[in-house]
Protein backbone atom coordinates (compact mmCIF):
# COMPACT_ATOMS: atom_id res chain seq x y z
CA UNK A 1 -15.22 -14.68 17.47
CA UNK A 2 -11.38 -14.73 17.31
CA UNK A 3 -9.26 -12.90 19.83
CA UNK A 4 -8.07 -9.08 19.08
CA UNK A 5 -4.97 -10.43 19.24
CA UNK A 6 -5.27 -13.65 16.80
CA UNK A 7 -7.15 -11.20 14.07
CA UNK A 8 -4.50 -8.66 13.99
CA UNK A 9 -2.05 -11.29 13.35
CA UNK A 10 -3.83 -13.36 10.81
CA UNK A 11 -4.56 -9.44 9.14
CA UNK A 12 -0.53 -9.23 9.43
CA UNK A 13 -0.09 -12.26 7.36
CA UNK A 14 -2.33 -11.36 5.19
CA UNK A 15 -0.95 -8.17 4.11
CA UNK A 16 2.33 -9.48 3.76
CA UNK A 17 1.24 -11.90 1.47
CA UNK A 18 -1.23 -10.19 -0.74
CA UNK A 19 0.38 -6.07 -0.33
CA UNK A 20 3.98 -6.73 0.63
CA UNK A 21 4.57 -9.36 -1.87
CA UNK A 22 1.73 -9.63 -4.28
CA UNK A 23 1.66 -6.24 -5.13
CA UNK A 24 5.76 -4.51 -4.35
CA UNK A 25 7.68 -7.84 -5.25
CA UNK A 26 7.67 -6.18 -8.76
CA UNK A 27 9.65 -3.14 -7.39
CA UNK A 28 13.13 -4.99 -6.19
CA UNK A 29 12.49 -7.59 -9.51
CA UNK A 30 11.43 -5.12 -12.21
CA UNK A 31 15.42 -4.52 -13.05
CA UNK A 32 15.73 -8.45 -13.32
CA UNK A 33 12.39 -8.31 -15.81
CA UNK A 34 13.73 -5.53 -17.78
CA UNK A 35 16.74 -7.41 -18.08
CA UNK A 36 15.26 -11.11 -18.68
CA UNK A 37 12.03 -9.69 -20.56
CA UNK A 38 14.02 -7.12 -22.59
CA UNK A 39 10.98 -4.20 -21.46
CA UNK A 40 11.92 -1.07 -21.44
CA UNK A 41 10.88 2.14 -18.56
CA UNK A 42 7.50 2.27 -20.43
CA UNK A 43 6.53 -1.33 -20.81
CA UNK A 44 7.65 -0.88 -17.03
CA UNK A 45 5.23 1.60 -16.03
CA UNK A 46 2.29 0.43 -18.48
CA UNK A 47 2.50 -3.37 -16.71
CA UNK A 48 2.63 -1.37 -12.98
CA UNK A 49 -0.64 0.56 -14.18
CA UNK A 50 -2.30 -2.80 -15.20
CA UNK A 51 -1.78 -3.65 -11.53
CA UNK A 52 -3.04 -0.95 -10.49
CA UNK A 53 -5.69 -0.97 -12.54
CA UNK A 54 -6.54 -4.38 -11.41
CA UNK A 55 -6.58 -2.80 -7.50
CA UNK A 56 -8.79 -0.24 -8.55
CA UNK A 57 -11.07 -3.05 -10.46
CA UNK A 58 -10.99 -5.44 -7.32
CA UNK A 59 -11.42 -2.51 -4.97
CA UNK A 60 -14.61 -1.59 -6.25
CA UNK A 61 -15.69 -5.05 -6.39
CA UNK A 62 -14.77 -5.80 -2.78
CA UNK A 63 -16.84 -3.13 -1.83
CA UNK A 64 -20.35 -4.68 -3.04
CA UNK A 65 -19.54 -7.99 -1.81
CA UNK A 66 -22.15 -8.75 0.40
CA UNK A 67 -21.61 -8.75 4.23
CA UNK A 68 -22.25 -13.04 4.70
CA UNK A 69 -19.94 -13.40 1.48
CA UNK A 70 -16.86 -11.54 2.44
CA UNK A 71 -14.89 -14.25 4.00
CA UNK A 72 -15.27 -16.19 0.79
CA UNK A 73 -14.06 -13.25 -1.85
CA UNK A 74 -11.14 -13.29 0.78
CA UNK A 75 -10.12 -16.62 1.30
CA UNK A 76 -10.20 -16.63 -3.13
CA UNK A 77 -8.09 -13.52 -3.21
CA UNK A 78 -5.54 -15.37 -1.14
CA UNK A 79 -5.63 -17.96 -3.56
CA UNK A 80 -5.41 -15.94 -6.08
CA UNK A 81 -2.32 -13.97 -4.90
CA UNK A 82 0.03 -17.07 -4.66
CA UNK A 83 -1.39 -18.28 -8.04
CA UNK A 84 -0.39 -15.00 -9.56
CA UNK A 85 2.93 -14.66 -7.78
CA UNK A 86 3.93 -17.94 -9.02
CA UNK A 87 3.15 -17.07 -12.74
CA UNK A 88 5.66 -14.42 -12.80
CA UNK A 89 8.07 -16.97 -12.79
CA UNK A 90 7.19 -18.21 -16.05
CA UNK A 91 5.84 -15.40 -17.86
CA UNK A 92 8.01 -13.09 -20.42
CA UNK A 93 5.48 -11.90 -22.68
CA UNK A 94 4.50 -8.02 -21.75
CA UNK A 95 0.63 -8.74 -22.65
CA UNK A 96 0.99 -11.60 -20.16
CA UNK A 97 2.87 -10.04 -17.63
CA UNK A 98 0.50 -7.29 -17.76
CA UNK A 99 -2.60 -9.90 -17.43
CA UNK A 100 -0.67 -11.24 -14.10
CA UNK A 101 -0.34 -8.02 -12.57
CA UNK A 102 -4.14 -7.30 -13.07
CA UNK A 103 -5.29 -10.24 -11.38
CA UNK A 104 -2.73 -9.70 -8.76
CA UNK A 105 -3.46 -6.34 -8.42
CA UNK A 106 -7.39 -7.14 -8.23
CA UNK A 107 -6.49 -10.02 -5.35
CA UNK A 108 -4.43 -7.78 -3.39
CA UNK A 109 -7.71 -4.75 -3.44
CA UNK A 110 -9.77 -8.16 -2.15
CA UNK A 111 -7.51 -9.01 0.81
CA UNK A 112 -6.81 -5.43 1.23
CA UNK A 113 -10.62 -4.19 1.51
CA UNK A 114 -12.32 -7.82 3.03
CA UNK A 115 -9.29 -8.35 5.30
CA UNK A 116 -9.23 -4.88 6.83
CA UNK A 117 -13.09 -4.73 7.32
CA UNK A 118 -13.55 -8.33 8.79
CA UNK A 119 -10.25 -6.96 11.24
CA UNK A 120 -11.71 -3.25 11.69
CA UNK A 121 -14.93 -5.19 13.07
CA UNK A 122 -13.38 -7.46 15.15
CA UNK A 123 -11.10 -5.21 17.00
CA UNK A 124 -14.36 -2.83 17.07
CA UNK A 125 -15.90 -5.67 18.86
CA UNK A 126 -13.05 -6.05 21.32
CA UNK A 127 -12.24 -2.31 21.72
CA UNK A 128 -8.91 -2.93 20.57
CA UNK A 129 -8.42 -0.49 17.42
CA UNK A 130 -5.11 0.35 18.48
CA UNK A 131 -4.01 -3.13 17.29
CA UNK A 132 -5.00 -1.77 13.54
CA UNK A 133 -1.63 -0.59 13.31
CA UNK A 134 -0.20 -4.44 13.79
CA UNK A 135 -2.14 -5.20 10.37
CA UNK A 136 -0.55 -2.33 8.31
CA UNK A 137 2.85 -3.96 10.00
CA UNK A 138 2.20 -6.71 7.49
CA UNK A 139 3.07 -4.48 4.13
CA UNK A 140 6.05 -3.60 5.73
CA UNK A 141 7.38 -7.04 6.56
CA UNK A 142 6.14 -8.40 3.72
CA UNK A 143 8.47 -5.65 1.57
CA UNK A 144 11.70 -6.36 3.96
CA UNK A 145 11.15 -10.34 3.51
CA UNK A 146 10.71 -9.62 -0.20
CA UNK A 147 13.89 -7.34 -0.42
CA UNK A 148 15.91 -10.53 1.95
CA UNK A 149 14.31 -12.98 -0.61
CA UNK A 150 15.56 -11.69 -4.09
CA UNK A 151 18.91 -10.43 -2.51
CA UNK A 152 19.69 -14.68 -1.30
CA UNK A 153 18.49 -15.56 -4.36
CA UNK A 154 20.44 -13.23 -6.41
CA UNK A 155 23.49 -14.13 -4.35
CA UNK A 156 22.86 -17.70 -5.00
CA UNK A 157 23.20 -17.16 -8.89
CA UNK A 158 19.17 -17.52 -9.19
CA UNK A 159 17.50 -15.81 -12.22
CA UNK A 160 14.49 -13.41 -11.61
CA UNK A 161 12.20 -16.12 -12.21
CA UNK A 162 13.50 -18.09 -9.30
CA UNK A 163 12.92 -15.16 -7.33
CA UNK A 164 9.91 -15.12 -8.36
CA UNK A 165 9.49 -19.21 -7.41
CA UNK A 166 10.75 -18.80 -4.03
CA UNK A 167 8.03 -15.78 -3.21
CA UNK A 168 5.30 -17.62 -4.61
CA UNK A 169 6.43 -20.69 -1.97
CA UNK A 170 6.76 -17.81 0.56
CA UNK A 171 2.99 -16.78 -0.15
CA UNK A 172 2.12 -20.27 0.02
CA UNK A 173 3.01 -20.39 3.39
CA UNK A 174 1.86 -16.99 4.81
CA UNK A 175 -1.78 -18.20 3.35
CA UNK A 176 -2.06 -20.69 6.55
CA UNK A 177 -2.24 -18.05 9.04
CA UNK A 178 -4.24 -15.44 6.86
CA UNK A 179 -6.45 -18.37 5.96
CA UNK A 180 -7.18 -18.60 9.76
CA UNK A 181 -8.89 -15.04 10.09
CA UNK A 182 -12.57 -15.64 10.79
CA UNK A 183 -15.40 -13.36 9.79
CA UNK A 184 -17.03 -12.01 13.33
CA UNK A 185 -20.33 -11.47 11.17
CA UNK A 186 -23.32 -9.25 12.65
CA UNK A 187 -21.65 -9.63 16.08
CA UNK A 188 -18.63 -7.64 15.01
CA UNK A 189 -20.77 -5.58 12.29
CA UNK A 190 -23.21 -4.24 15.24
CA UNK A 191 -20.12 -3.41 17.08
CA UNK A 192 -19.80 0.46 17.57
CA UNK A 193 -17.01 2.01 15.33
CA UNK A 194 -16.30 5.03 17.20
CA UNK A 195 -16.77 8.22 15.45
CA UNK A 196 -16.38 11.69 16.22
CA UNK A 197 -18.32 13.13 19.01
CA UNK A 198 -21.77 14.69 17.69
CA UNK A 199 -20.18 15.54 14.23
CA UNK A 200 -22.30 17.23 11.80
CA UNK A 201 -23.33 15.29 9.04
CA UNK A 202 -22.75 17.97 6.52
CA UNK A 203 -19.52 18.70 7.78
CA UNK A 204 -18.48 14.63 7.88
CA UNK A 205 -19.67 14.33 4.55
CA UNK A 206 -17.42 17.27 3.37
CA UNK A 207 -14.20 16.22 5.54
CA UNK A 208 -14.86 12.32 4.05
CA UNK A 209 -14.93 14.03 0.61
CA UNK A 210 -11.67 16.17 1.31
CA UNK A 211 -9.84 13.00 3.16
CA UNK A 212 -11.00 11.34 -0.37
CA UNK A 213 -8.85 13.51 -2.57
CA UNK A 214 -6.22 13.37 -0.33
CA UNK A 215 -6.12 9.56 -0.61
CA UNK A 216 -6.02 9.38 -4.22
CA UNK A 217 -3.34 11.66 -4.00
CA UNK A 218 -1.23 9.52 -2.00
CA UNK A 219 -1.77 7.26 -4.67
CA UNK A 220 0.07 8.86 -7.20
CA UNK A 221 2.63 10.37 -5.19
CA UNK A 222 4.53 7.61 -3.87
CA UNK A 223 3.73 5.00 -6.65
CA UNK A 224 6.33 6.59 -8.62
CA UNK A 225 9.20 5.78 -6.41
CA UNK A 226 7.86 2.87 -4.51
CA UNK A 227 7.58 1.34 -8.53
CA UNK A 228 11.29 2.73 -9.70
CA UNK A 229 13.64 3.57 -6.87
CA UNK A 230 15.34 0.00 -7.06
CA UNK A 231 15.74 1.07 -10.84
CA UNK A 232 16.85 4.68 -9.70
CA UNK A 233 19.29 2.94 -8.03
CA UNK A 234 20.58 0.37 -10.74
CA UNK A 235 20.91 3.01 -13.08
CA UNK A 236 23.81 4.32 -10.82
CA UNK A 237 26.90 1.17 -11.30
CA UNK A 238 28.36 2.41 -8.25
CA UNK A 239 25.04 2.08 -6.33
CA UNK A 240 24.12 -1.50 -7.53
CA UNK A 241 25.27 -3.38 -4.83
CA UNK A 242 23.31 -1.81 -2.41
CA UNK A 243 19.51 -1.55 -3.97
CA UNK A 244 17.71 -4.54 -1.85
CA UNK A 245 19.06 -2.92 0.65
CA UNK A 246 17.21 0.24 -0.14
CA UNK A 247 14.57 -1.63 -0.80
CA UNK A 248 14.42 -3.47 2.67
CA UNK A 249 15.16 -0.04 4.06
CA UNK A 250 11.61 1.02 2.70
CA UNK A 251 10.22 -2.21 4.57
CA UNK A 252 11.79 -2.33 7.79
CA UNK A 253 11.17 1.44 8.14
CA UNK A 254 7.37 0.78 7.05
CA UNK A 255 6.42 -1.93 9.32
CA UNK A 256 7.05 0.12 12.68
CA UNK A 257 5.59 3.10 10.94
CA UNK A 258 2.20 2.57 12.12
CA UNK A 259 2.70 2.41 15.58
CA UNK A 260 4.83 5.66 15.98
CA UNK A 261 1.89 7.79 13.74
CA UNK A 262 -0.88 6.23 15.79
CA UNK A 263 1.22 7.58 19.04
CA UNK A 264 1.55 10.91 17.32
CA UNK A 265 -2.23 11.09 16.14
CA UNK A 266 -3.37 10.51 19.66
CA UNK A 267 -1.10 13.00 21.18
CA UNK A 268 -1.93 15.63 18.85
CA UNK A 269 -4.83 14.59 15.81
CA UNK A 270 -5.05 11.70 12.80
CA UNK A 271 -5.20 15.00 10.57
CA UNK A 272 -2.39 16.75 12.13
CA UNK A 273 -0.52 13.37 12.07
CA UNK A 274 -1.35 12.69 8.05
CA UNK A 275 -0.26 16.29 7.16
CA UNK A 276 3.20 15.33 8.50
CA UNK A 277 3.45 12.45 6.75
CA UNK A 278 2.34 13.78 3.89
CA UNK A 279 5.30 16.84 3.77
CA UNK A 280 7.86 13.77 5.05
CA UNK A 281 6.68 11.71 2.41
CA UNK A 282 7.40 14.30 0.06
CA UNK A 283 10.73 15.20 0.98
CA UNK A 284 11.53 11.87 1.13
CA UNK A 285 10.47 11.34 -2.86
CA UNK A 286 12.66 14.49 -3.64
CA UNK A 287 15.62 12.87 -1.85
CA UNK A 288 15.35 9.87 -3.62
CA UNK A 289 15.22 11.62 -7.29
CA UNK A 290 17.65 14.49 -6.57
CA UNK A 291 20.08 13.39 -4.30
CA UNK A 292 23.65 12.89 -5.82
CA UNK A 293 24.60 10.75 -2.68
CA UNK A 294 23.85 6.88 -1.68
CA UNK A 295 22.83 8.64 1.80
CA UNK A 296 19.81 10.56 0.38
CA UNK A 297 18.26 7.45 -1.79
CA UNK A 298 18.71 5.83 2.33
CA UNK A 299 17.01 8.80 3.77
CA UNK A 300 14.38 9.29 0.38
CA UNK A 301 13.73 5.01 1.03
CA UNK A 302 13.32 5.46 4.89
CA UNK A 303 10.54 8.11 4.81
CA UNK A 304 8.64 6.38 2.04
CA UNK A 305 8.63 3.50 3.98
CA UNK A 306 7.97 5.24 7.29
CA UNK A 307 4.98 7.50 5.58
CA UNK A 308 2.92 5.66 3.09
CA UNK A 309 1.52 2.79 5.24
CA UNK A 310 1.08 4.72 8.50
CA UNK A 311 -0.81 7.33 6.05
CA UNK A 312 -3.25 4.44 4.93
CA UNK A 313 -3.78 3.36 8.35
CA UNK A 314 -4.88 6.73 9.52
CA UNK A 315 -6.87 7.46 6.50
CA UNK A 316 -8.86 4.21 6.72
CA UNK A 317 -9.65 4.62 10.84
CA UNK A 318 -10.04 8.53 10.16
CA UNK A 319 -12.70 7.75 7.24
CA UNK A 320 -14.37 5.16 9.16
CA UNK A 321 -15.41 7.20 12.19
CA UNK A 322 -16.49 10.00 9.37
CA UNK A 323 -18.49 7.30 7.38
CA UNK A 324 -20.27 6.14 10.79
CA UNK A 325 -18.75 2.75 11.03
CA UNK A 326 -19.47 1.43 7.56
CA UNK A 327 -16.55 -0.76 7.30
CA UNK A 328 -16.50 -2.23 3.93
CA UNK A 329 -18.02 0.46 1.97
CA UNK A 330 -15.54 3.07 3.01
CA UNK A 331 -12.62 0.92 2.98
CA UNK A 332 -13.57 0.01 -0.51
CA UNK A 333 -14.36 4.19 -2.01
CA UNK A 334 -11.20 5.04 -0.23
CA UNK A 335 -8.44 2.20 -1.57
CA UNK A 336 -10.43 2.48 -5.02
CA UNK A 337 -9.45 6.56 -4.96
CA UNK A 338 -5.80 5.67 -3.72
CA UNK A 339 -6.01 2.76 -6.82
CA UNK A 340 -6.51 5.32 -9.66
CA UNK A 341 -3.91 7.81 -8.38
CA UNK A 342 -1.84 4.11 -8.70
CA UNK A 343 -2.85 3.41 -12.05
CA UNK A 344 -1.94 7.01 -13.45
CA UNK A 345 1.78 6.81 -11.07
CA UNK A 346 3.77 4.56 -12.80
CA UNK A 347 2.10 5.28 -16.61
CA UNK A 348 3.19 8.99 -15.96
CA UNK A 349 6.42 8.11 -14.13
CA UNK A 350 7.55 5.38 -16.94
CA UNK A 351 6.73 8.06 -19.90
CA UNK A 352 7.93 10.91 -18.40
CA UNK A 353 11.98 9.32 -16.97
CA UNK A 354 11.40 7.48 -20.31
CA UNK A 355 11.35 10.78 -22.30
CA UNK A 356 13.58 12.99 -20.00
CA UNK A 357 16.13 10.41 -19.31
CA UNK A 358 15.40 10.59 -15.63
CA UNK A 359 13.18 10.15 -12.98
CA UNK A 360 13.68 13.70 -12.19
CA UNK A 361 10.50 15.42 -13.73
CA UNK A 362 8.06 12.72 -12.15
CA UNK A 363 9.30 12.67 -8.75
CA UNK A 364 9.19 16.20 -8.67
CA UNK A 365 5.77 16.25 -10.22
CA UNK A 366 4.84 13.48 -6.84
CA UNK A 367 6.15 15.98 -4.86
CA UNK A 368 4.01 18.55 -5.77
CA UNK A 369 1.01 16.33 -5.50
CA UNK A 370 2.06 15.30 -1.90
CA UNK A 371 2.24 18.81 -0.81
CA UNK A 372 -1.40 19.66 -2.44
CA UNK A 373 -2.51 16.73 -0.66
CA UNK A 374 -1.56 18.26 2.64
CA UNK A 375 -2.56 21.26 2.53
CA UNK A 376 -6.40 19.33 1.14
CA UNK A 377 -6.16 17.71 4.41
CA UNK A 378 -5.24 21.35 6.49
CA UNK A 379 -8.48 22.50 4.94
CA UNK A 380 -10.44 19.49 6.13
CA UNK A 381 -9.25 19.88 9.73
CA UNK A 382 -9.87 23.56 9.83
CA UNK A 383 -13.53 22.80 8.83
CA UNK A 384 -14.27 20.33 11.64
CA UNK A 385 -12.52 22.71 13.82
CA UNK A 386 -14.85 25.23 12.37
CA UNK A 387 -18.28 22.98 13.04
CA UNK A 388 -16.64 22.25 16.68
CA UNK A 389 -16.18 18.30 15.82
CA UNK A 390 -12.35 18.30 15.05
């Protein structure tokens, strides 16, 4: 088995590749697509659903692959994530476009759900689940090297298809590290996974199904802007020079986020610590849509990124211990609930700013969803308080 340390890297890598740029590179190059592709804010949103609908596909998939086969379906979603990056370089057709994002989106569930189980079970094995927030670093980074990527290129005179060259080279070279995560098999599976202390099965089963709703919720709430806010930005001229840099803002400010929530969650609880992030997230959204200043699309950008990873982190480990340990299987119900709160995001979001004008109506619609999603989680806390295992 690999070190704690070597698995949480190769996990990092992995993530950046298959999350960071196989899934948001399509944020900070939709403008060039609209522009090159001639699509307008609902052809937008309709080819962001069919990559969402592709992670909710693959997540569901990834969740049946059997246990001696998982390092396989990963190794292929790697693959398949660089393939499907580089075809956005030479794709215009919407029907295609929206094919690519599919099978991206289904790769990026694979590497998402197979990658995080085979690390969950090897830092299990090592007693080292504090380095799970190092993985989630990887979406982050992947998201700031994106943003640096399509800013040097766009500096350089290169067309959105180039951008969309140089990632798929980028991919091609985080896949030699990710490739290098090994499967600790029924050594790491037989590994304990930590859950609560004597919980009720009743009341696990009810918190899981609670933490569940929440997830999806998440989905939808932050798709919106995470999919539009470099067009948000682009649709003010004055603010055009300065949207990879929101965009990296969302990054940098999302690959540190793990470690600060897992601080907070020990000092105080994961729930506690998700029903923070949840309100931040949502005030962040709001300041993104409604502010009438370049400072509150920084400060709506820098609690997106700082929320939205660190809230799947905690909602993975939290489920986990709920589930009993079973790595794959909950990793697979959750990411498929946050996948069709993804797939309904951007169709909403597109029709909606598309109608209206602005992205207005569906941020603020996000933000109510975030807040509803918090107070879901309150009531899950307050029943494990209630049985004595919170």
């Amino acid at each position: 088995m690999i070190s704690a340390h070597r698995a949480a890297l190769a996990g990092l890598a992995a993530l950046a590749l298959g999350m960071g740029i196989g899934r948001f590179a399509y944020t900070p190059l939709l403008p060039a697509l609209i522009e090159e592709a001639g699509l307008g804010l609902r052809a937008a949103g309709y080819i962001a659903s069919a990559n969402f609908a592709g992670y909710l596909i693959g997540a569901l998939a990834a969740s049946r692959v059997p246990a001696h086969r998982r390092r396989t379906a990963y190794a292929a979603a790697i693959g398949l994530s660089v393939l499907t990056t580089f075809s956005l370089a030479v794709l215009v057709s919407p029907w295609l476009l929206a094919l690519a994002r599919a099978l991206s989106g289904v790769a990026s569930a694979f590497v998402m759900v197979q990658g995080s189980a085979i690390v969950l079970d090897i830092l299990g094995a090592h007693r080292r689940p504090g380095l799970f927030a190092a993985l989630y670093a990887g979406v982050g980074a992947g998201i700031a090297l994106t943003a640096a990527i399509v800013e040097i290129m766009a500096r350089a005179g290169a067309s959105g298809a180039g951008a969309w060259a140089a990632l798929g080279l980028v991919s091609a070279l985080l896949a030699w590290p990710a490739l290098g995560l090994r499967d600790p098999g029924r050594a790491g599976a037989a590994s304990p996974a930590a859950p609560a202390t004597g919980p009720p099965a009743r009341a696990r089963a009810r918190a899981l199904r609670w933490l569940l709703l929440a997830y999806g919720g998440l989905g939808f709430g932050y798709v919106i802007t995470a999919t539009f806010i470099v067009v948000m930005v682009r649709s003010r001229p004055e603010w055009k020079p300065y949207e990879m840099l929101v965009w990296c803002i969302v990054g940098l400010a999302a690959a540190p986020s793990n470690w600060f929530w897992q601080r907070l969650s020990e000092r105080a609880s994961p729930w506690i610590a998700m029903i923070a992030a949840y309100l931040l997230e949502a005030l962040g959204v709001a300041a993104a849509a409604l502010g009438e200043h370049l400072l509150a699309v920084f400060l709506g950008a820098l609690l997106l990124g700082g929320t939205f990873m660190a809230i799947t982190a905690l909602g993975l480990t939290t489920a986990r211990g709920l589930s009993g340990g079973a790595s794959a299987q909950v990793v697979g119900r959750m990411t498929a609930a946050f996948g069709l709160g993804q797939i309904l995001g951007p169709a909403i979001g597109g029709w909606l700013a598309d109608r209206s004008g602005s992205f207005v109506a569906p941020s603020l619609l996000a933000v109510a969803v975030l807040v509803a999603c918090a107070g879901l989680l309150a009531l899950a806390a307050r029943q494990l308080a209630a049985s004595g295992t919170a």
